[in-house]
C-alpha atoms as a PDB file:
ATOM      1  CA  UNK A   1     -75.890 -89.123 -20.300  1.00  0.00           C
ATOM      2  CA  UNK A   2     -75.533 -87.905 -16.700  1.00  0.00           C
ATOM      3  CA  UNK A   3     -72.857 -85.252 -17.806  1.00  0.00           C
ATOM      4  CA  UNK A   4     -75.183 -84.033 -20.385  1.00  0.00           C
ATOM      5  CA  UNK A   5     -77.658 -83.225 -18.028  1.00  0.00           C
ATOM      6  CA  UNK A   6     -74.958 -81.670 -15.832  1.00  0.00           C
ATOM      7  CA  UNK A   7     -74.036 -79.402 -18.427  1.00  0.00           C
ATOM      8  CA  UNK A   8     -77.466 -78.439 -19.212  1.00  0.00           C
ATOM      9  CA  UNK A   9     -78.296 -77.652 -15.723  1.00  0.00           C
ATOM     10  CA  UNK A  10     -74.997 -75.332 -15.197  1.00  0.00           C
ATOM     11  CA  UNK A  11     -76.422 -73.476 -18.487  1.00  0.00           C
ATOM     12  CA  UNK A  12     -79.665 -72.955 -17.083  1.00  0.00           C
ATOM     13  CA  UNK A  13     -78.367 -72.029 -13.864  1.00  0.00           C
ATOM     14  CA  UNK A  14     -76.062 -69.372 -15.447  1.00  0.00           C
ATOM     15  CA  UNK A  15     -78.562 -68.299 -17.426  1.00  0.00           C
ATOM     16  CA  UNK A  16     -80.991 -67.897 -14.801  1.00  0.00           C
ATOM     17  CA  UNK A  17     -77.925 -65.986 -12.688  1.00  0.00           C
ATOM     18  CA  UNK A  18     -77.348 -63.957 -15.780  1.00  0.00           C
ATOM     19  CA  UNK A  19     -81.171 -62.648 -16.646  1.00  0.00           C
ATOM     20  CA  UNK A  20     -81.309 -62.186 -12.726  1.00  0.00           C
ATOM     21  CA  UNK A  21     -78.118 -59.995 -12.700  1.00  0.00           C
ATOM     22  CA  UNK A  22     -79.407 -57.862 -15.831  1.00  0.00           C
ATOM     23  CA  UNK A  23     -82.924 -57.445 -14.108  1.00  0.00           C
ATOM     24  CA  UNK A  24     -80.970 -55.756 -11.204  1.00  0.00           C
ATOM     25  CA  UNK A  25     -82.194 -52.142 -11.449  1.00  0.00           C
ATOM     26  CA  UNK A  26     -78.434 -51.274  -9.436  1.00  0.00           C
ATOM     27  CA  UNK A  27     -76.510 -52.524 -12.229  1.00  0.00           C
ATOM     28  CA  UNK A  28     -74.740 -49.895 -13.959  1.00  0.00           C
ATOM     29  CA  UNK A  29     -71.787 -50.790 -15.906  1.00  0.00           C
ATOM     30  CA  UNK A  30     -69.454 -49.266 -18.648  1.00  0.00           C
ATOM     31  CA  UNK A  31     -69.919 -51.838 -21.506  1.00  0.00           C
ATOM     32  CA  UNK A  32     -66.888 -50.156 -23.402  1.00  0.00           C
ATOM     33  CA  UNK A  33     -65.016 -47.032 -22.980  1.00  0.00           C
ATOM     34  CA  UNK A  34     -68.036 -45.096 -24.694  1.00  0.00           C
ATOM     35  CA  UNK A  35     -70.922 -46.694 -23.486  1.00  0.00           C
ATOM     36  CA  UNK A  36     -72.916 -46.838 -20.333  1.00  0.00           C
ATOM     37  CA  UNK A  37     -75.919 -48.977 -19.167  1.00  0.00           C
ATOM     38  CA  UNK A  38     -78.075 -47.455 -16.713  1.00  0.00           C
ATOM     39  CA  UNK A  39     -80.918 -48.543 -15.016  1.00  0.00           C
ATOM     40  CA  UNK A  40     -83.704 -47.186 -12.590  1.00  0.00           C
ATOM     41  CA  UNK A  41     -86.180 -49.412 -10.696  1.00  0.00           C
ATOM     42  CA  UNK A  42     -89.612 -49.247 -11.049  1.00  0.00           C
ATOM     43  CA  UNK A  43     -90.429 -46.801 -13.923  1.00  0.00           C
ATOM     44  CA  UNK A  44     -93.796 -46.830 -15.048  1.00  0.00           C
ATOM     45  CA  UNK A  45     -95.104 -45.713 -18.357  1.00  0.00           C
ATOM     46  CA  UNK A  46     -95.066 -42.010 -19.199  1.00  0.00           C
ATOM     47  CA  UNK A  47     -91.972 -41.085 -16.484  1.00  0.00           C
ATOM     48  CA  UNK A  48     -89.744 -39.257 -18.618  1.00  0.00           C
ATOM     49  CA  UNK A  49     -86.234 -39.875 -18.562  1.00  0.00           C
ATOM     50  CA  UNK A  50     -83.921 -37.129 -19.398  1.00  0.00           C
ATOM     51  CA  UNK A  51     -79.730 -36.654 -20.113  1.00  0.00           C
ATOM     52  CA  UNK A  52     -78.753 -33.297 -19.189  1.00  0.00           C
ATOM     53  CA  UNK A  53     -75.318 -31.443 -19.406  1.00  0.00           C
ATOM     54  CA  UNK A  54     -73.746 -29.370 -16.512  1.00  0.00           C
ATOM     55  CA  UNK A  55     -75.558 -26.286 -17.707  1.00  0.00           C
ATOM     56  CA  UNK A  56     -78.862 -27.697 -17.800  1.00  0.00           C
ATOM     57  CA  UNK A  57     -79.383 -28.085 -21.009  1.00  0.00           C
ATOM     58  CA  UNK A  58     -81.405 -30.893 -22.263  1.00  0.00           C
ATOM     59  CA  UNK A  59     -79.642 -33.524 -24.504  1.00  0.00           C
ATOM     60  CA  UNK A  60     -82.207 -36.576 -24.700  1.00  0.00           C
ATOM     61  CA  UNK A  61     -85.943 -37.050 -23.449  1.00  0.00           C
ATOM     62  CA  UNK A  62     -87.854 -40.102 -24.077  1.00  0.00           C
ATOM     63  CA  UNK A  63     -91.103 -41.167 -22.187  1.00  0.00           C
ATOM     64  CA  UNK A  64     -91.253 -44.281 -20.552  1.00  0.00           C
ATOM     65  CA  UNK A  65     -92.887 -46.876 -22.714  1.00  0.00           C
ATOM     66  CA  UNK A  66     -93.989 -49.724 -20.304  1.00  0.00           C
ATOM     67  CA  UNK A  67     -93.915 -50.317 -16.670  1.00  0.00           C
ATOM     68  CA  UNK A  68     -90.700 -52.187 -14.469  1.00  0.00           C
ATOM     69  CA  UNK A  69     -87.385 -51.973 -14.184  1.00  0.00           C
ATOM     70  CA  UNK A  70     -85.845 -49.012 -17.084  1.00  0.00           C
ATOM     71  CA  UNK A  71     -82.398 -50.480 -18.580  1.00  0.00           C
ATOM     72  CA  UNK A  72     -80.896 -48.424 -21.392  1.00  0.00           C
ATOM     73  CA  UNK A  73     -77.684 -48.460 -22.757  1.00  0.00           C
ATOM     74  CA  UNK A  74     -76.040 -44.671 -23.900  1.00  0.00           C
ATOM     75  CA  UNK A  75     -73.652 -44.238 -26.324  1.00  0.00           C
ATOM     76  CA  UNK A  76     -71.604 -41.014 -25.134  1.00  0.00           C
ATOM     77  CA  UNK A  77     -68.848 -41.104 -27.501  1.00  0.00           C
ATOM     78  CA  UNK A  78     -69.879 -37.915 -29.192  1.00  0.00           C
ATOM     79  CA  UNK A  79     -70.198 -35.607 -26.315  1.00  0.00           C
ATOM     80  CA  UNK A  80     -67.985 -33.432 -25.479  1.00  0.00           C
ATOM     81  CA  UNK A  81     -65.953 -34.152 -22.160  1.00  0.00           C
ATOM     82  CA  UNK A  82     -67.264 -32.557 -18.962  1.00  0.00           C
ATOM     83  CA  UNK A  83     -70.156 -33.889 -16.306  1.00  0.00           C
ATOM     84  CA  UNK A  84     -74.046 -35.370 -17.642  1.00  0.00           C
ATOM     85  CA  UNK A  85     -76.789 -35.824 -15.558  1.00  0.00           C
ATOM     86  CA  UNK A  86     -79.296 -38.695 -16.278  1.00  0.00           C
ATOM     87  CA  UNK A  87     -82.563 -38.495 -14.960  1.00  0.00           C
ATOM     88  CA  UNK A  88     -85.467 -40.067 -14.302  1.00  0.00           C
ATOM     89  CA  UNK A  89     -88.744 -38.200 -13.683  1.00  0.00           C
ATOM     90  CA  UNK A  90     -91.434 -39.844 -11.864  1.00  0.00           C
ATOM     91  CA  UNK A  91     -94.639 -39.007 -10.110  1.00  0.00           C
ATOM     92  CA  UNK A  92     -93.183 -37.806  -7.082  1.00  0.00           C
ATOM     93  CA  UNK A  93     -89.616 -37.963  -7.409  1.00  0.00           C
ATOM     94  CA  UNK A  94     -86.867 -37.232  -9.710  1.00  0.00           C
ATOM     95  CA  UNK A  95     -83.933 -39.834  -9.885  1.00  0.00           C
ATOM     96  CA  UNK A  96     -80.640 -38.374 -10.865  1.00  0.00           C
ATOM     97  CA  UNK A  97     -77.560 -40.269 -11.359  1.00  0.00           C
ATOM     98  CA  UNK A  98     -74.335 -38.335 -13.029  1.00  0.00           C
ATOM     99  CA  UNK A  99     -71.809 -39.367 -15.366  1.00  0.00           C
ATOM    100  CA  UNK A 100     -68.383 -38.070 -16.351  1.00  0.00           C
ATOM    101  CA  UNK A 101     -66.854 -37.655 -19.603  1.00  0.00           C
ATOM    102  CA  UNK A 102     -63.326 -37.744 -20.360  1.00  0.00           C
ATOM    103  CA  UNK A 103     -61.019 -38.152 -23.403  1.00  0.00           C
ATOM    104  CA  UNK A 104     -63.491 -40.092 -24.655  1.00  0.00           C
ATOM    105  CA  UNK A 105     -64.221 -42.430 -21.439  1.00  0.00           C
ATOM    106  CA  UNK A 106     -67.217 -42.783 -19.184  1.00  0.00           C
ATOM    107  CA  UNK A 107     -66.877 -42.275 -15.631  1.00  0.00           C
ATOM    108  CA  UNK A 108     -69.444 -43.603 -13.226  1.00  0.00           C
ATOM    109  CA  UNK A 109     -69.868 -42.636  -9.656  1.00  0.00           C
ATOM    110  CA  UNK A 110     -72.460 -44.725  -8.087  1.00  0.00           C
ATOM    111  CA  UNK A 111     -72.066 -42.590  -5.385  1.00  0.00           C
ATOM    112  CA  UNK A 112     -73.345 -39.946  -6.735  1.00  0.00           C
ATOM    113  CA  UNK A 113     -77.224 -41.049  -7.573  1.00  0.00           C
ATOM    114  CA  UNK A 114     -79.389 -38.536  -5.508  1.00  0.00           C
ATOM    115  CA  UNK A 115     -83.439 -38.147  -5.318  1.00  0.00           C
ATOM    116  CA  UNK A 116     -85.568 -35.062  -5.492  1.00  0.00           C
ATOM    117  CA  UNK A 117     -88.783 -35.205  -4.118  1.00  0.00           C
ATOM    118  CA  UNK A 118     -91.400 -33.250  -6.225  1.00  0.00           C
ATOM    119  CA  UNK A 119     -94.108 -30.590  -4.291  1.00  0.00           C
ATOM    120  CA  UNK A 120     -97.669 -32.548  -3.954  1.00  0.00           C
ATOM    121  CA  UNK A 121    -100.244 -29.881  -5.014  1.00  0.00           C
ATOM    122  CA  UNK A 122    -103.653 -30.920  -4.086  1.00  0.00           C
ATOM    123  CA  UNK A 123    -106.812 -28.764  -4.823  1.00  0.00           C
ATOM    124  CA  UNK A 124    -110.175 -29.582  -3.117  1.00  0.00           C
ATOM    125  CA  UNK A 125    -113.417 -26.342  -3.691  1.00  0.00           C
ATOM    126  CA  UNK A 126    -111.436 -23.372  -2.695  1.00  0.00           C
ATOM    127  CA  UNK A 127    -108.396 -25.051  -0.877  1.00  0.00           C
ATOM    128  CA  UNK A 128    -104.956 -25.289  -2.206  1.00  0.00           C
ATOM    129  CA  UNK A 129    -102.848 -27.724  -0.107  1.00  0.00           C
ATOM    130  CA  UNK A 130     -98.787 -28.125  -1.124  1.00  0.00           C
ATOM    131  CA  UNK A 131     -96.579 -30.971   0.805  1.00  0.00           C
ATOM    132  CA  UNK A 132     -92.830 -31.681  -0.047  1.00  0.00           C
ATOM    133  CA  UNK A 133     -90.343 -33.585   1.481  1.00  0.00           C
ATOM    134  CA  UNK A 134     -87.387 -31.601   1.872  1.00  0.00           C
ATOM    135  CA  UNK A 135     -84.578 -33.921   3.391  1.00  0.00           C
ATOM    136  CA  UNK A 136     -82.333 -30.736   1.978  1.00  0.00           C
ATOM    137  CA  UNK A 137     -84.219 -28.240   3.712  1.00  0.00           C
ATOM    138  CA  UNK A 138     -84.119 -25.617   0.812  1.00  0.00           C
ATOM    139  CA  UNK A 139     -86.007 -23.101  -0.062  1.00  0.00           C
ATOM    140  CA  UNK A 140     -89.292 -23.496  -1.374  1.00  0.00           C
ATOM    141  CA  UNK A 141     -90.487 -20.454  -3.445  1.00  0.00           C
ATOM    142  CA  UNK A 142     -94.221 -20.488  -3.870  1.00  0.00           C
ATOM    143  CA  UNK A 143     -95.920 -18.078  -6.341  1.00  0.00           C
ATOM    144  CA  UNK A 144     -99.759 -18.372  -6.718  1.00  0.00           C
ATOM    145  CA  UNK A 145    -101.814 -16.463 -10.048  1.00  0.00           C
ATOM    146  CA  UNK A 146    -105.312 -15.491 -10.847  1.00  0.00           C
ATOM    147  CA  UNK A 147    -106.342 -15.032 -14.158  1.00  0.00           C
ATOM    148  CA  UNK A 148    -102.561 -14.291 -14.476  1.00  0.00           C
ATOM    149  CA  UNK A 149    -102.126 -12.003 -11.726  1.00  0.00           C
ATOM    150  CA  UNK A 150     -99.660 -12.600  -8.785  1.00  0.00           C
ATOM    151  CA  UNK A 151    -101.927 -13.156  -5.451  1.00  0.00           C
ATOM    152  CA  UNK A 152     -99.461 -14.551  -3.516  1.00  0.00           C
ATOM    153  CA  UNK A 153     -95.401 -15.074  -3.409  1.00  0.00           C
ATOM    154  CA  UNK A 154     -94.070 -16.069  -0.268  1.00  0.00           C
ATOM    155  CA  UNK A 155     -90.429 -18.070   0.422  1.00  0.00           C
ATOM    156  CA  UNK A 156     -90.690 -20.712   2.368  1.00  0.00           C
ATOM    157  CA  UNK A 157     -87.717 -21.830   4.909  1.00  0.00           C
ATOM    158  CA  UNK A 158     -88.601 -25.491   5.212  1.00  0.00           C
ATOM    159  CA  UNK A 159     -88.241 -28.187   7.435  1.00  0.00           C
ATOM    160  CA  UNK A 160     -88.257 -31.905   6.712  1.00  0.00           C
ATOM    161  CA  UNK A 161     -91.251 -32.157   5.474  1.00  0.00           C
ATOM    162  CA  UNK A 162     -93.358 -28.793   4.415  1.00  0.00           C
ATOM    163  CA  UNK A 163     -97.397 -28.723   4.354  1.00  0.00           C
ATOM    164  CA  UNK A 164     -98.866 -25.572   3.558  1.00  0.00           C
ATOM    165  CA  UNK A 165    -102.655 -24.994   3.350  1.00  0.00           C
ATOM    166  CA  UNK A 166    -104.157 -21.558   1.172  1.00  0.00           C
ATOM    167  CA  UNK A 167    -107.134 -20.777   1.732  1.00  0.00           C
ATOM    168  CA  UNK A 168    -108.571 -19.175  -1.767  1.00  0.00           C
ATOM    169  CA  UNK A 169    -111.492 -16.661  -1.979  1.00  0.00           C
ATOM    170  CA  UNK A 170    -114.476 -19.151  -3.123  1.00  0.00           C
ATOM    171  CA  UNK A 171    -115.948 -15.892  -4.943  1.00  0.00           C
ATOM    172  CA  UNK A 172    -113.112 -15.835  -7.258  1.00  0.00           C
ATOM    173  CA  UNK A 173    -113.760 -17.984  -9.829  1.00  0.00           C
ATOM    174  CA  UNK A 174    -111.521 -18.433 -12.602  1.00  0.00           C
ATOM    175  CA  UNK A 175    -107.905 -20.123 -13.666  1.00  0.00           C
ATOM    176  CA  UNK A 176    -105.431 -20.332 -10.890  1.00  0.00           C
ATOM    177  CA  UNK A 177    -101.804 -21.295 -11.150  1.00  0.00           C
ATOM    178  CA  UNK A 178     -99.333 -22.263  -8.980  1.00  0.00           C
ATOM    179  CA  UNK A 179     -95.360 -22.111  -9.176  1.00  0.00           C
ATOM    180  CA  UNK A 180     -93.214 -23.311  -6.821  1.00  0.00           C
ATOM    181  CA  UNK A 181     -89.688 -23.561  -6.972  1.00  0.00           C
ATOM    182  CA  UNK A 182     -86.611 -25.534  -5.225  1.00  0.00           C
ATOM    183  CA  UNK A 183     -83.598 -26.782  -6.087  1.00  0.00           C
ATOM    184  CA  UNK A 184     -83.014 -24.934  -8.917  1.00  0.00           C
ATOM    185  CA  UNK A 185     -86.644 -26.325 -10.647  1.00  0.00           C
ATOM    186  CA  UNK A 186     -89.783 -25.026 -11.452  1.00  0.00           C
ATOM    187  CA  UNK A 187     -93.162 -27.250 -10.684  1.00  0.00           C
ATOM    188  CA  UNK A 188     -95.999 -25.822 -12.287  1.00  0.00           C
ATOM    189  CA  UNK A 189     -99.670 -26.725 -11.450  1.00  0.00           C
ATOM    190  CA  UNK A 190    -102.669 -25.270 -13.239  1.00  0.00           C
ATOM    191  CA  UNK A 191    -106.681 -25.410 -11.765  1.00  0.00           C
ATOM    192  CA  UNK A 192    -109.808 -23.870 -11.621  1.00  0.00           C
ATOM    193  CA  UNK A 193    -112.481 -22.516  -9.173  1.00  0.00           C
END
């Protein structure tokens, strides 16, 4: 009777060890030679996750469906060999983590999972206030419209972390937009006055 119990606490133990190591939002292993599981941590619903290829071109999008830890298993045996991006966009970052196909394997480099963080646009009356985080120190390119006409385009050089505060004309009421690019993205934010 002892052993019995003995047995049925290993199981549970290995269980719990097993549901513990698939909740780990590192784990990403090749199942087979084809297939990849992947998971992000902390996804909440309506983050959009997104497989690219090395041109840019998007393969797969699917929202996020419920909040926690994302695990999804790919099937990549019917791309074409070269180098996939997989990423996942969330309110104020982008996730990317890149895969390798070739002859019909899946190549993981866990070293290669990078963030992005996304330009905050904040609009309060007839201020328009953008902050990034810029770790990369790239470029930011920020275009303003109104009413579809260019008011502003300026390059921005920027350090570590960028704030930038615009002043807008509180007679000019109407639809503003804002574009700012880095890192080979566009952000796009639209308001009104």
């Amino acid at each position: 009777m002892k052993s019995i119990k003995t047995r049925v606490l290993v199981v549970v133990l290995m269980l719990g060890t097993l549901v513990n190591y698939a909740n780990n939002a590192n784990l990403e292993a090749n199942l087979d030679a084809k297939t990849i599981k992947v998971a992000f941590k902390d996804a909440k619903k309506g983050h959009q996750l997104i497989i690219k290829n090395s041109a840019g071109i998007i393969l797969h999008t699917e929202q996020v469906e419920k909040k926690g830890d994302l695990v999804k298993v790919f099937d990549f045996s019917k791309l074409e060999n070269g180098n996939y991006t997989l990423e996942l966009e969330k309110d104020f970052e982008i996730i990317i983590k890149s895969v390798k196909v070739k002859e019909n394997e899946i190549i993981f480099d866990k070293t290669s999972e990078r963030k992005i963080f996304k330009p905050v646009v904040r609009n309060q009356a007839n201020t328009l206030m953008i902050s990034k985080i810029a770790f990369d120190k790239k470029p930011l390119q920020v275009t303003l419209f109104f009413n579809d006409e260019v008011i502003l385009s300026e390059t921005v050089v920027s350090e570590a972390i960028l704030n930038r505060v615009y002043k807008l004309d509180s007679e000019q009421k109407g639809e503003y937009k804002v574009i700012i690019r880095n890192n080979n993205r566009s952000y796009i934010n639209q308001f009104k006055i």
